[in-house]
C-alpha atoms as a PDB file:
ATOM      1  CA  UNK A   1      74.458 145.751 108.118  1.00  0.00           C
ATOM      2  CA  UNK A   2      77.499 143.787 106.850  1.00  0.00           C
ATOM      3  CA  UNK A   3      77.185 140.003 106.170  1.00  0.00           C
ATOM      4  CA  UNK A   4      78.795 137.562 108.762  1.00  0.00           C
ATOM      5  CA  UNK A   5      82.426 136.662 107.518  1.00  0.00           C
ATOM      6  CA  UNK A   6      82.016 133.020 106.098  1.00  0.00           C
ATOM      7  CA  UNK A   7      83.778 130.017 108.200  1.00  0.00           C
ATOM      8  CA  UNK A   8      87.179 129.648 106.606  1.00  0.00           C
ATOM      9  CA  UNK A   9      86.324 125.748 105.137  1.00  0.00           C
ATOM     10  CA  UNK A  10      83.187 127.376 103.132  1.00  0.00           C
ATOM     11  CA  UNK A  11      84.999 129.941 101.950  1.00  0.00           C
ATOM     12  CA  UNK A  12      87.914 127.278 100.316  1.00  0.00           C
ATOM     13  CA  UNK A  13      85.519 125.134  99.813  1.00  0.00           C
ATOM     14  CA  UNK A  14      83.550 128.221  97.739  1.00  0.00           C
ATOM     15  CA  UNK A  15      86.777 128.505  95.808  1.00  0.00           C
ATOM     16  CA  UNK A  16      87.493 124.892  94.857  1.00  0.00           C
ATOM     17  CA  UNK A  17      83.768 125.157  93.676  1.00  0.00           C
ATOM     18  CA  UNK A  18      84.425 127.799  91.733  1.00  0.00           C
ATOM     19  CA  UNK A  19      87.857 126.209  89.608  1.00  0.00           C
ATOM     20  CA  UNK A  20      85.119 123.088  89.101  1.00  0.00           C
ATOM     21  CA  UNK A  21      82.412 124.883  88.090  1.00  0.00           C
ATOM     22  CA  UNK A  22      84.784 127.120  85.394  1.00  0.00           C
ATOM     23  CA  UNK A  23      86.690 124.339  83.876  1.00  0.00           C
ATOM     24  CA  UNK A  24      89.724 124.964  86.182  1.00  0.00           C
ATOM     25  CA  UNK A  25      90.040 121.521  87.531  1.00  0.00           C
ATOM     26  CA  UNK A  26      88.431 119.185  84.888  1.00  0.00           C
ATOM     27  CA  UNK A  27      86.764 115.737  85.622  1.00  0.00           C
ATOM     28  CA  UNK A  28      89.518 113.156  87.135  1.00  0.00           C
ATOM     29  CA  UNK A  29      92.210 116.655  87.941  1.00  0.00           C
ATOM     30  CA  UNK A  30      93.343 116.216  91.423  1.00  0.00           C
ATOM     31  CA  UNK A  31      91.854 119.086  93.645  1.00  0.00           C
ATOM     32  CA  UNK A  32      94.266 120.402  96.143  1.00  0.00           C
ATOM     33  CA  UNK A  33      95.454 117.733  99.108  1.00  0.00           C
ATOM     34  CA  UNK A  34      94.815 118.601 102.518  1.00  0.00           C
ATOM     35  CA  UNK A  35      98.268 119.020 102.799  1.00  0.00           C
ATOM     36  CA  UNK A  36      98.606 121.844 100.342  1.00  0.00           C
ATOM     37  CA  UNK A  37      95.120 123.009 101.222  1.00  0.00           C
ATOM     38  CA  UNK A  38      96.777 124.390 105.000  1.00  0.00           C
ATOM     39  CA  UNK A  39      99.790 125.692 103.066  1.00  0.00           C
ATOM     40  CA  UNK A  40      98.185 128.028 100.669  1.00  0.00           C
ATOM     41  CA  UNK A  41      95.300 129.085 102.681  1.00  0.00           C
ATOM     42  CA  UNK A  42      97.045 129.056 106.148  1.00  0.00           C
ATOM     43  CA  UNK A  43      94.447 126.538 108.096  1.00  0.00           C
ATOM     44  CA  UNK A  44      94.647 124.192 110.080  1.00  0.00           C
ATOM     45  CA  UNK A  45      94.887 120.305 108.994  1.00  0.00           C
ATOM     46  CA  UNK A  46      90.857 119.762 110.667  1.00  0.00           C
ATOM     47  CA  UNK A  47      89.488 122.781 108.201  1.00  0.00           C
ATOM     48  CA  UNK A  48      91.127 121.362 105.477  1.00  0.00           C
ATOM     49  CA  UNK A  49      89.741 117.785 106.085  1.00  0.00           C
ATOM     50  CA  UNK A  50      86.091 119.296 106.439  1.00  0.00           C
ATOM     51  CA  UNK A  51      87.056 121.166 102.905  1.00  0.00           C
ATOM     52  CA  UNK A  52      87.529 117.483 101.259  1.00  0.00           C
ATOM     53  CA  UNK A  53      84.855 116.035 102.841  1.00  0.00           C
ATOM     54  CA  UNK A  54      81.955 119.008 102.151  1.00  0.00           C
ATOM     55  CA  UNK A  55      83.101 118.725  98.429  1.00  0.00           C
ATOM     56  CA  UNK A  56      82.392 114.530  98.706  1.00  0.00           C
ATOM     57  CA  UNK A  57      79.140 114.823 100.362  1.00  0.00           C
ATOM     58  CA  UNK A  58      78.214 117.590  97.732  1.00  0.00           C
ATOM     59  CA  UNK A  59      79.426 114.675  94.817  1.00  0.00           C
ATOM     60  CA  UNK A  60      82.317 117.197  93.668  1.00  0.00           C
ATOM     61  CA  UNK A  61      85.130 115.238  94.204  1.00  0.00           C
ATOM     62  CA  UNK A  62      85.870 111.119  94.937  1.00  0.00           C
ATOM     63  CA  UNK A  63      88.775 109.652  96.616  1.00  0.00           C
ATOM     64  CA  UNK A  64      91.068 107.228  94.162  1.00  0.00           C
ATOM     65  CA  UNK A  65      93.446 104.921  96.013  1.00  0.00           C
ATOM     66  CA  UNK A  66      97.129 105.735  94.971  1.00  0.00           C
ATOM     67  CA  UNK A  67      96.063 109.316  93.225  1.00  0.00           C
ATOM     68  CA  UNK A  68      94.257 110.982  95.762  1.00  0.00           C
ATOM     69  CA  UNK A  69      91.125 112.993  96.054  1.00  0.00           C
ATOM     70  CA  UNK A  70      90.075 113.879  92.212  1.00  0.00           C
ATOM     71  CA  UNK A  71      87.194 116.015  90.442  1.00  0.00           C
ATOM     72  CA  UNK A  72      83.647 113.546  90.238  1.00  0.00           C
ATOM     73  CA  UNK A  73      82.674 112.332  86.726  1.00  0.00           C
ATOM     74  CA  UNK A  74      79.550 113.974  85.546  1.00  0.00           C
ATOM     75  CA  UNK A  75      76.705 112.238  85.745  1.00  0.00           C
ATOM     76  CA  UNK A  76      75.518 110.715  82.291  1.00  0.00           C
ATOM     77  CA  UNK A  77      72.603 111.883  83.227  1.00  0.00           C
ATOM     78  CA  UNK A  78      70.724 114.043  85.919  1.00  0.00           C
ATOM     79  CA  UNK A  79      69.524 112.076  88.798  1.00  0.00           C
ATOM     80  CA  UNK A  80      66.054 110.887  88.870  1.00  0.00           C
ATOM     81  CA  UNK A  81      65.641 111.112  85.227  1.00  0.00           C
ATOM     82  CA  UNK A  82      64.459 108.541  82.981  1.00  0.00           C
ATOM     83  CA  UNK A  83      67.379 106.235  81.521  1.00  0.00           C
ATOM     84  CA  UNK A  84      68.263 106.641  78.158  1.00  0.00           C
ATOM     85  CA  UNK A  85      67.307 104.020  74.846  1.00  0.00           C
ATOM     86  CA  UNK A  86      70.459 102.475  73.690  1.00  0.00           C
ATOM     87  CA  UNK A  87      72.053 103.902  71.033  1.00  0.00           C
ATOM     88  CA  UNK A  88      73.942 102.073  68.277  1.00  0.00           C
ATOM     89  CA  UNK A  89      77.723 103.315  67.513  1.00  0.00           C
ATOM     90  CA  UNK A  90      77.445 105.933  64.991  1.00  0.00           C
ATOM     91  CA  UNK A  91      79.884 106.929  62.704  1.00  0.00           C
ATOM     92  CA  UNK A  92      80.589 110.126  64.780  1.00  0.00           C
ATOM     93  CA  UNK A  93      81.620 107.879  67.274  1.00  0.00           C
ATOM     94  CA  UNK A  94      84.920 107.689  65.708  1.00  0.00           C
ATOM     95  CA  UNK A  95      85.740 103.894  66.370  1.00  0.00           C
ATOM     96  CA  UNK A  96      84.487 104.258  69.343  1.00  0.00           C
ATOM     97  CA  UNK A  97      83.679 100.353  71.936  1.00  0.00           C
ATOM     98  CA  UNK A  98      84.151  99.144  75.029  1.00  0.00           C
ATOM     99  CA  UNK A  99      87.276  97.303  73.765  1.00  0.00           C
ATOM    100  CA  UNK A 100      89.077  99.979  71.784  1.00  0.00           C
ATOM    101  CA  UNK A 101      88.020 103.003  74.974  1.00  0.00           C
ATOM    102  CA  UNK A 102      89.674 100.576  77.045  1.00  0.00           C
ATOM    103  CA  UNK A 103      93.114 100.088  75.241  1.00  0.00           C
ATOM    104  CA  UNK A 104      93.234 103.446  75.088  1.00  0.00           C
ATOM    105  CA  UNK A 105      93.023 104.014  78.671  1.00  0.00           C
ATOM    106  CA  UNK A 106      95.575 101.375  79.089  1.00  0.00           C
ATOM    107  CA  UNK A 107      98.162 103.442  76.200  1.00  0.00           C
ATOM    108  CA  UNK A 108      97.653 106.507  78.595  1.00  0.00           C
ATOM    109  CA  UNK A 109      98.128 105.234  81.707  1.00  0.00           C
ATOM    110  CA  UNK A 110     100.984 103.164  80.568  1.00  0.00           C
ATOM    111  CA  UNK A 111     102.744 106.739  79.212  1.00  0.00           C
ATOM    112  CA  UNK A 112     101.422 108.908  81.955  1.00  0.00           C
ATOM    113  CA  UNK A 113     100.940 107.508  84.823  1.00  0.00           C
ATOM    114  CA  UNK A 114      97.046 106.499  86.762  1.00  0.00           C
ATOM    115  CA  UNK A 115      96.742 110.077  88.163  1.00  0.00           C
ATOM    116  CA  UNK A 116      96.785 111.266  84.453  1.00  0.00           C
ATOM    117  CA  UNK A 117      94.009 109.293  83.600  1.00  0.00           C
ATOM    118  CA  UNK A 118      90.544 110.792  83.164  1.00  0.00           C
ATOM    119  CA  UNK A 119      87.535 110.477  80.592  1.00  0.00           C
ATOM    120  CA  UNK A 120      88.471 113.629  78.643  1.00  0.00           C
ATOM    121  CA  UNK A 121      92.218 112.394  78.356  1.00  0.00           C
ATOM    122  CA  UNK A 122      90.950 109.083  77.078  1.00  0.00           C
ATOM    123  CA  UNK A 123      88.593 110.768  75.139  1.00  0.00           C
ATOM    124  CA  UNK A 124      91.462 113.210  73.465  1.00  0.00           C
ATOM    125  CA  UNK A 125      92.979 110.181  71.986  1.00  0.00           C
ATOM    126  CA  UNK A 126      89.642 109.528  69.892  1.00  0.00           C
ATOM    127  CA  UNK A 127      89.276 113.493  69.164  1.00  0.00           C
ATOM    128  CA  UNK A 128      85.528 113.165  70.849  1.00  0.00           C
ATOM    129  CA  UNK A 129      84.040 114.676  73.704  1.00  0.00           C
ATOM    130  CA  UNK A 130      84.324 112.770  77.347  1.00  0.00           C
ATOM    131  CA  UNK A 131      80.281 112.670  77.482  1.00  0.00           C
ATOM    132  CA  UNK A 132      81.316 110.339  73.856  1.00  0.00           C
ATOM    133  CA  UNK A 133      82.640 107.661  76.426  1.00  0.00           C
ATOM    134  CA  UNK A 134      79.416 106.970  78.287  1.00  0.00           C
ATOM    135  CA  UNK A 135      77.937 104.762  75.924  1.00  0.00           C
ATOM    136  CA  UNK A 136      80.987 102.508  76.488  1.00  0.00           C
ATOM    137  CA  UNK A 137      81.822 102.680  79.995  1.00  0.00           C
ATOM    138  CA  UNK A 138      79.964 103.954  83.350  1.00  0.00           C
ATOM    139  CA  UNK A 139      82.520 106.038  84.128  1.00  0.00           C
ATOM    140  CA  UNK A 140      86.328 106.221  85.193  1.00  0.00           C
ATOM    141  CA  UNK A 141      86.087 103.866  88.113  1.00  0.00           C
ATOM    142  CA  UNK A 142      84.729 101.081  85.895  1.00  0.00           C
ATOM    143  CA  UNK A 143      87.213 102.416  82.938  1.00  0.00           C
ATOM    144  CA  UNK A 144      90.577 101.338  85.283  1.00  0.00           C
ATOM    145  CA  UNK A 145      88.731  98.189  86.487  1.00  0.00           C
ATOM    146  CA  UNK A 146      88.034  96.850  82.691  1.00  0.00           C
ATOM    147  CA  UNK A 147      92.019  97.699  81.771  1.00  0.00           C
ATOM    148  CA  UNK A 148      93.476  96.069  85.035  1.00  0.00           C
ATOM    149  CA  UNK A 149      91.378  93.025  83.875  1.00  0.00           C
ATOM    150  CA  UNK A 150      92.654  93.573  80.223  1.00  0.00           C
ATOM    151  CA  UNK A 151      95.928  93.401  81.756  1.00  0.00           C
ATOM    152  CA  UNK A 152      95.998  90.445  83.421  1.00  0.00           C
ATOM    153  CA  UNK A 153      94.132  88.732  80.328  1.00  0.00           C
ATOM    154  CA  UNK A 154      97.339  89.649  78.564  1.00  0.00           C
ATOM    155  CA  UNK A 155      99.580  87.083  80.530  1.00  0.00           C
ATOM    156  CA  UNK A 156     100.101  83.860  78.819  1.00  0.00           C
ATOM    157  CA  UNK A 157     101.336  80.713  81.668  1.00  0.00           C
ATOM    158  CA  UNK A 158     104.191  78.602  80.724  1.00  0.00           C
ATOM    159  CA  UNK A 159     103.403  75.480  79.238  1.00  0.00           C
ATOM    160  CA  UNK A 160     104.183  73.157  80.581  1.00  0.00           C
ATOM    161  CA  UNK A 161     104.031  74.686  84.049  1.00  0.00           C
ATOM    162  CA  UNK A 162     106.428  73.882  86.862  1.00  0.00           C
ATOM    163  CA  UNK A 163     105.659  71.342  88.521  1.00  0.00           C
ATOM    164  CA  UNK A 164     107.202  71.532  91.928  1.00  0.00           C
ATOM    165  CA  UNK A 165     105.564  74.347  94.447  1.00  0.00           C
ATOM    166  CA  UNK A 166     108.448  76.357  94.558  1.00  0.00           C
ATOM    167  CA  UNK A 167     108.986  76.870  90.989  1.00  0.00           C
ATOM    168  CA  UNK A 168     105.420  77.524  90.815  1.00  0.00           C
ATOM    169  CA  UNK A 169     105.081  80.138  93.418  1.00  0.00           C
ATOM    170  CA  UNK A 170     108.392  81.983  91.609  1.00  0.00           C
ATOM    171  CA  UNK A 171     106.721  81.458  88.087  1.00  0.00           C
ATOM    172  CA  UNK A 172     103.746  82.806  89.104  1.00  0.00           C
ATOM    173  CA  UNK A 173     105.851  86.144  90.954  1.00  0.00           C
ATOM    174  CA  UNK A 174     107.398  86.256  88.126  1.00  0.00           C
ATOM    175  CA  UNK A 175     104.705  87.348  85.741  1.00  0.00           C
ATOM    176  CA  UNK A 176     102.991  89.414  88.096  1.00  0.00           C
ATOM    177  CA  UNK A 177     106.422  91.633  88.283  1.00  0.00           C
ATOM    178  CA  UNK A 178     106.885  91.571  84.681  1.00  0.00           C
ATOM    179  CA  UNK A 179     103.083  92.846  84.048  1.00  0.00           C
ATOM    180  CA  UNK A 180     103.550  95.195  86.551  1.00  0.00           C
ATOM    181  CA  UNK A 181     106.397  95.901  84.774  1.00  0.00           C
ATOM    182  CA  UNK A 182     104.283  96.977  81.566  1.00  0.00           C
ATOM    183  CA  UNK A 183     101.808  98.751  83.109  1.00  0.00           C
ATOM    184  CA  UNK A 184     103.867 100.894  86.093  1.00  0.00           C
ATOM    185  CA  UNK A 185      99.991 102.018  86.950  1.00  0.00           C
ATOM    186  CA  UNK A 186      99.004  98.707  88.339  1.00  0.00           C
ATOM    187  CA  UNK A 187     100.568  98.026  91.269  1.00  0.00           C
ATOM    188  CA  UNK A 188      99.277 100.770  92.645  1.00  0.00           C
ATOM    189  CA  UNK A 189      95.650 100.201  91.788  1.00  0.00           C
ATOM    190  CA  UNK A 190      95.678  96.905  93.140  1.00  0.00           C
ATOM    191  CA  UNK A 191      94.582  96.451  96.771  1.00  0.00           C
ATOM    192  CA  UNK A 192      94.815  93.905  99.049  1.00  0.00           C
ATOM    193  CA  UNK A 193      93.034  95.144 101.885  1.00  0.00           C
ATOM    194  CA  UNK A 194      89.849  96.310  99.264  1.00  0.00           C
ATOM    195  CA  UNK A 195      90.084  93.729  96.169  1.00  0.00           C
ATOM    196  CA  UNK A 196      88.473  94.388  93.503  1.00  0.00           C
ATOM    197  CA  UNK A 197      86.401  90.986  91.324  1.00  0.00           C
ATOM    198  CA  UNK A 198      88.587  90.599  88.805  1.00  0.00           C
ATOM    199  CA  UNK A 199      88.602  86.806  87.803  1.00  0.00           C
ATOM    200  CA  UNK A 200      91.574  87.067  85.616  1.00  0.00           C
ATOM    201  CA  UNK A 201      94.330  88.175  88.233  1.00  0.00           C
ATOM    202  CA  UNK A 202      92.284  85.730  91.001  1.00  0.00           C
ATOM    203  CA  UNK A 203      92.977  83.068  88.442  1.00  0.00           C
ATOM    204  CA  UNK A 204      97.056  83.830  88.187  1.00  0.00           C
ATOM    205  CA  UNK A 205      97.029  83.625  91.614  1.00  0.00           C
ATOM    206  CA  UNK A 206      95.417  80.160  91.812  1.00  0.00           C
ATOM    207  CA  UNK A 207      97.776  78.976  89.241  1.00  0.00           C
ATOM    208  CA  UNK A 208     100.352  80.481  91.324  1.00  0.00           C
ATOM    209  CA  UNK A 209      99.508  78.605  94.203  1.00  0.00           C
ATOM    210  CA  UNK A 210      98.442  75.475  92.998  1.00  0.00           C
ATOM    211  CA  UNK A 211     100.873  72.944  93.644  1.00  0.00           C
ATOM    212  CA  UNK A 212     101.154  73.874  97.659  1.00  0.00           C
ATOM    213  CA  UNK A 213      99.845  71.381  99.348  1.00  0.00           C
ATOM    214  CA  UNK A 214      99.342  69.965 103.030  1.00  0.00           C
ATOM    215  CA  UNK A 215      98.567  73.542 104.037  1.00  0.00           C
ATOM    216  CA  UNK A 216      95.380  74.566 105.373  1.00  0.00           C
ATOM    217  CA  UNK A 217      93.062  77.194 103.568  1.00  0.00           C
ATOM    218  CA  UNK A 218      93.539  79.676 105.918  1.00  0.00           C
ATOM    219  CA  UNK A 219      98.149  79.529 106.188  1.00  0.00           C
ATOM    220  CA  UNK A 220      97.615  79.294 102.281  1.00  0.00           C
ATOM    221  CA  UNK A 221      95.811  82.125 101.397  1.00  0.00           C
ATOM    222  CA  UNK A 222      98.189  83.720 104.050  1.00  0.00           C
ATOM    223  CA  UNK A 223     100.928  82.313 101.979  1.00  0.00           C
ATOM    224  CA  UNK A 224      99.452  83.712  98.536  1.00  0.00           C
ATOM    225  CA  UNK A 225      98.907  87.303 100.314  1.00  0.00           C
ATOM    226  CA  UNK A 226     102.389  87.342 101.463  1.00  0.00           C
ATOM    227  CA  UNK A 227     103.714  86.963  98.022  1.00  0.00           C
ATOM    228  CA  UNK A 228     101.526  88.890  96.471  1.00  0.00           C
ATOM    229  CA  UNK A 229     102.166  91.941  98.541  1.00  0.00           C
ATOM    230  CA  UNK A 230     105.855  91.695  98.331  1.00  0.00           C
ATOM    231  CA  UNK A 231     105.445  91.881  94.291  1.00  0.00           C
ATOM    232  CA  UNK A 232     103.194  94.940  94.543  1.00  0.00           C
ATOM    233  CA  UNK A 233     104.793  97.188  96.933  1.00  0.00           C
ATOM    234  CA  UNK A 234     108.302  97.062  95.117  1.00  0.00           C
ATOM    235  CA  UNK A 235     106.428  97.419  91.569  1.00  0.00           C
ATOM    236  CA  UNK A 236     104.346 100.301  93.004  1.00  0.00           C
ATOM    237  CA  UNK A 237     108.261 102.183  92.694  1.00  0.00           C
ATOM    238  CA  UNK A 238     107.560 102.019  89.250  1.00  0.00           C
ATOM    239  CA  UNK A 239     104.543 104.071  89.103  1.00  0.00           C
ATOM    240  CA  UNK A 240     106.427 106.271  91.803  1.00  0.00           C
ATOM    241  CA  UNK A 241     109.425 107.198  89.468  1.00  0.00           C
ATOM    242  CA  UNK A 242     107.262 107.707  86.353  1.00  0.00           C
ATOM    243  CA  UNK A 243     105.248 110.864  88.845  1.00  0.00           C
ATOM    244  CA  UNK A 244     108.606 111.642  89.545  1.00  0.00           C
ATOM    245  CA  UNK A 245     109.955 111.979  86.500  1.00  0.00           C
ATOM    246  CA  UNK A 246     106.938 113.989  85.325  1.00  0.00           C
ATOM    247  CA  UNK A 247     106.588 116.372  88.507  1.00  0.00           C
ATOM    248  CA  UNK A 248     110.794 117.530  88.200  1.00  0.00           C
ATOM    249  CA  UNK A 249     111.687 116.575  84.955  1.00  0.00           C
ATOM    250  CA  UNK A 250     114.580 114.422  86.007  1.00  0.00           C
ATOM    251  CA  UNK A 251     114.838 110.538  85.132  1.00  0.00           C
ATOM    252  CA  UNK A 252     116.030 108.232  88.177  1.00  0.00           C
ATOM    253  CA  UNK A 253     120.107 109.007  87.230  1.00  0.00           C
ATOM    254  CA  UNK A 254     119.419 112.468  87.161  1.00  0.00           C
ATOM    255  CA  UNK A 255     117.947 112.713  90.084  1.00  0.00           C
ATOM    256  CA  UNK A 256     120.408 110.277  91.581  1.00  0.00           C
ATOM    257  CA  UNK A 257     123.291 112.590  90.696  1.00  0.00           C
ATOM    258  CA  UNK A 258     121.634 115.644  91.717  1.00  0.00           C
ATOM    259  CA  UNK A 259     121.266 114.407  95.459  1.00  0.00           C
ATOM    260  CA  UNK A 260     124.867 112.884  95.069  1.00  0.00           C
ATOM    261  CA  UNK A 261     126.631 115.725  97.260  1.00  0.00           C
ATOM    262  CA  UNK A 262     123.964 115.668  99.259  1.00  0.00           C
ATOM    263  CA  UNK A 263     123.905 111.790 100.595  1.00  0.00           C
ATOM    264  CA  UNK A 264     127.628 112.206 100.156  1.00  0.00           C
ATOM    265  CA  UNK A 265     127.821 114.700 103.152  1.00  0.00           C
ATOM    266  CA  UNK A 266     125.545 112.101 104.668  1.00  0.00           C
ATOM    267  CA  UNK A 267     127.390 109.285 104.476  1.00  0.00           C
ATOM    268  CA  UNK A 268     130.741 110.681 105.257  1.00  0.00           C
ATOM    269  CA  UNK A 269     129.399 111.598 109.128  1.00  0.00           C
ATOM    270  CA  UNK A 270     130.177 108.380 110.574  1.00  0.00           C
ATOM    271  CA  UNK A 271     126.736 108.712 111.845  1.00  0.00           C
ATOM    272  CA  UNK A 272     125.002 105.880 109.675  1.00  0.00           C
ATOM    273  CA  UNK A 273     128.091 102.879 108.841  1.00  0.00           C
ATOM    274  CA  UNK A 274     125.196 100.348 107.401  1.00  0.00           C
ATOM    275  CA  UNK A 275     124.753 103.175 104.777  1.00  0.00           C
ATOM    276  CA  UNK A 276     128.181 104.512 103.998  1.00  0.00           C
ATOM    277  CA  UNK A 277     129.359 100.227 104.150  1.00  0.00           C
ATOM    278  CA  UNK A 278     127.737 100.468 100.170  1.00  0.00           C
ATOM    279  CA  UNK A 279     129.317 103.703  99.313  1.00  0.00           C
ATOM    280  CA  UNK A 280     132.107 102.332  97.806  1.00  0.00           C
ATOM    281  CA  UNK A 281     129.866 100.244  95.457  1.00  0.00           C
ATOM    282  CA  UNK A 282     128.354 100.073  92.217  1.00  0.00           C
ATOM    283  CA  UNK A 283     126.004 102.847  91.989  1.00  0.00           C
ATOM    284  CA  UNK A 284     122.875 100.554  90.863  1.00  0.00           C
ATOM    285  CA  UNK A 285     123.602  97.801  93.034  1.00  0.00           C
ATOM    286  CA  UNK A 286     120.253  98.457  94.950  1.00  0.00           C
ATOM    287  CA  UNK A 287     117.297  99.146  93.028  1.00  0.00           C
ATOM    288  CA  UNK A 288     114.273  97.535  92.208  1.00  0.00           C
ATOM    289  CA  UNK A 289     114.908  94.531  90.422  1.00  0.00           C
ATOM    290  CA  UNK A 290     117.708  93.649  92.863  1.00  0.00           C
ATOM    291  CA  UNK A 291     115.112  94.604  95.647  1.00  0.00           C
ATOM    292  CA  UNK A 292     112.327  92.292  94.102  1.00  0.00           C
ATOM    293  CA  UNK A 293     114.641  89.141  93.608  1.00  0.00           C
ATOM    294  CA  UNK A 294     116.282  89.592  97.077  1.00  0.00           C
ATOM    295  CA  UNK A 295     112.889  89.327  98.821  1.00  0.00           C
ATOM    296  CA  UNK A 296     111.291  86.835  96.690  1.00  0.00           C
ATOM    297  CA  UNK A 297     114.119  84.330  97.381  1.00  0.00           C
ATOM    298  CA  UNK A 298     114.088  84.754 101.244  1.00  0.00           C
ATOM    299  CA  UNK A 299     109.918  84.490 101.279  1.00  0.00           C
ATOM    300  CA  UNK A 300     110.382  81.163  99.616  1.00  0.00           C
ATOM    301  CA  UNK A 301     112.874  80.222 102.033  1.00  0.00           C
ATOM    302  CA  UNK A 302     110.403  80.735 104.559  1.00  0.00           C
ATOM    303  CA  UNK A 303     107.849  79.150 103.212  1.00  0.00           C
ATOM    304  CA  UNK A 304     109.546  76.368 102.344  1.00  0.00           C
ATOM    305  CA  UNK A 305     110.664  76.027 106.384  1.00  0.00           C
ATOM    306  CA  UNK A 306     106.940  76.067 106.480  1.00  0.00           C
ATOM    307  CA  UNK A 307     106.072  73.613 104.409  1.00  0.00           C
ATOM    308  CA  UNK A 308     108.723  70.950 105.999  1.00  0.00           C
ATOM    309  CA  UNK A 309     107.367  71.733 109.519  1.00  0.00           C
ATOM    310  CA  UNK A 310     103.678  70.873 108.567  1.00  0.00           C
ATOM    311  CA  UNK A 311     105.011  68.030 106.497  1.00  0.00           C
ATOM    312  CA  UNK A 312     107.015  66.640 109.343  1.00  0.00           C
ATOM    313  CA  UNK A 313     103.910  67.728 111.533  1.00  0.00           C
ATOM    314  CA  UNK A 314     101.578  65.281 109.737  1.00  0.00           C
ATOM    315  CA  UNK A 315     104.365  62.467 109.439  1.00  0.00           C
ATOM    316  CA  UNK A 316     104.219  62.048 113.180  1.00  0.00           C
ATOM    317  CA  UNK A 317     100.559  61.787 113.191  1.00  0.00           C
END
């Protein structure tokens, strides 16, 4: 008697198994988006949801903010056995700490992009196995957590620091755009709706914020969230172009010029005058940096409206 046909999300979810289990997809490889799941096997968007979310509940695969959902870490060890005695560095280790594993996660991502990152990349760059790793860090989650916080433990304040708020809060956007800046990777793993503890960035935004006053706890974290967001969404671009770059092997003029007859035939329709009003202009005129200073001049002009309303608020009291 012939076996039942398998459901269509066991039987991709059977496949994407399989690439695991071989070697296909390696620890920290992205495994196929739901998106390209309904393309290549021709179901719809629900089956390839349940897909993703059978390979989570069976520890496969994890979700990473800004990458997507990625092959699981192995466990160190199997569950339910008894933990390991610490071992010393040996020499096989190759150099191997906490410290240097983590610089060398920051050299990679900085190069390649976040969604490059995984233990056995890191671990390529010492010529050990990923399992070599373990006795430094827990895994890749706690791997980007330790270099964000390296990151921001690389930013030196000015001294002395401004004194008046505004020249504060712009000092203070100021280095967070440059770090981001250095490390396109970051912007993107920073969230402000799921924060991570890291002391070190909470600290540059204190600094940041700390000569606002007459504000109330509540309008001023407002006030530090505001800013903060407007940084990282234009440096997440940076990230952005570096996957670009990678994924069609054209830098930002290349691909500029490529889509040039394109926007041209755009543009020329009369259908979209805000548009074609900057055709006749420089072609870098808006971009990131121009982007970035535009918005952080007209959030300070709000705030500073802001601040003279509840200063002119408490003077009538």
């Amino acid at each position: 008697m012939a076996q039942p046909a398998l459901p269509p999300y066991r039987r991709i979810t059977d496949e994407i198994r399989r690439r695991i289990d071989t070697g296909e997809l390696a620890p920290g490889d992205r495994v196929p988006s739901t998106r390209r799941i309904t393309q290549e096997w021709g179901v719809a968007m629900a089956t390839a949801t349940k897909v993703l979310t059978t390979l989570r509940q069976e520890g496969l695969v994890r979700a990473v903010p800004g990458v997507g959902t990625v092959v699981a870490e192995p466990s160190p060890r199997a569950a339910g056995a008894a933990a390991p005695r610490e071992r010393r560095p040996r020499e096989t280790d190759r150099g191997l700490s906490r410290e240097s594993v983590v610089r060398a996660g920051v050299r990679v991502a900085d190069a390649e992009g976040l969604r490059a990152l995984s233990m056995r990349r890191v671990a390529a760059e010492f010529g050990v196995s990923s399992m070599a790793l373990y006795r430094h860090v827990a895994g890749k989650d706690e791997l980007v957590l330790l270099m964000a916080d390296a990151a921001f433990a690389g930013i030196e304040l000015p001294e002395p620091a401004p004194d008046g708020w505004r020249a504060r809060m712009e000092a203070g956007a100021r280095l967070q755009w440059e770090l981001y800046r250095r490390h396109p990777w970051l912007a993107q793993y920073l969230s402000i709706t799921r924060p991570q503890p890291m002391p070190r960035a909470m600290a540059l935004i204190e600094w940041t914020m700390a000569r606002v006053t007459g504000i109330d706890p509540v309008t001023l974290i407002h006030m530090a969230i505001t800013l903060l967001n407007h940084v990282l969404a234009t440096a997440a671009g940076f990230e952005d172009d570096l996957e670009a770059e990678q994924e069609t092997g054209l830098d930002q003029n290349q691909w500029m010029a490529a889509m040039e007859p394109v926007f041209e035939g755009i543009l020329t329709s009369g259908s979209y005058p805000m548009y074609a009003g900057i055709s006749g202009a420089d072609e870098d005129v808006v971009n990131l940096e121009s982007i970035f200073e535009f918005g952080l001049a007209r959030l300070l002009d709000g705030m500073a409206t802001l601040i003279d309303r509840q200063a002119e608020g408490d003077g009538d009291g």
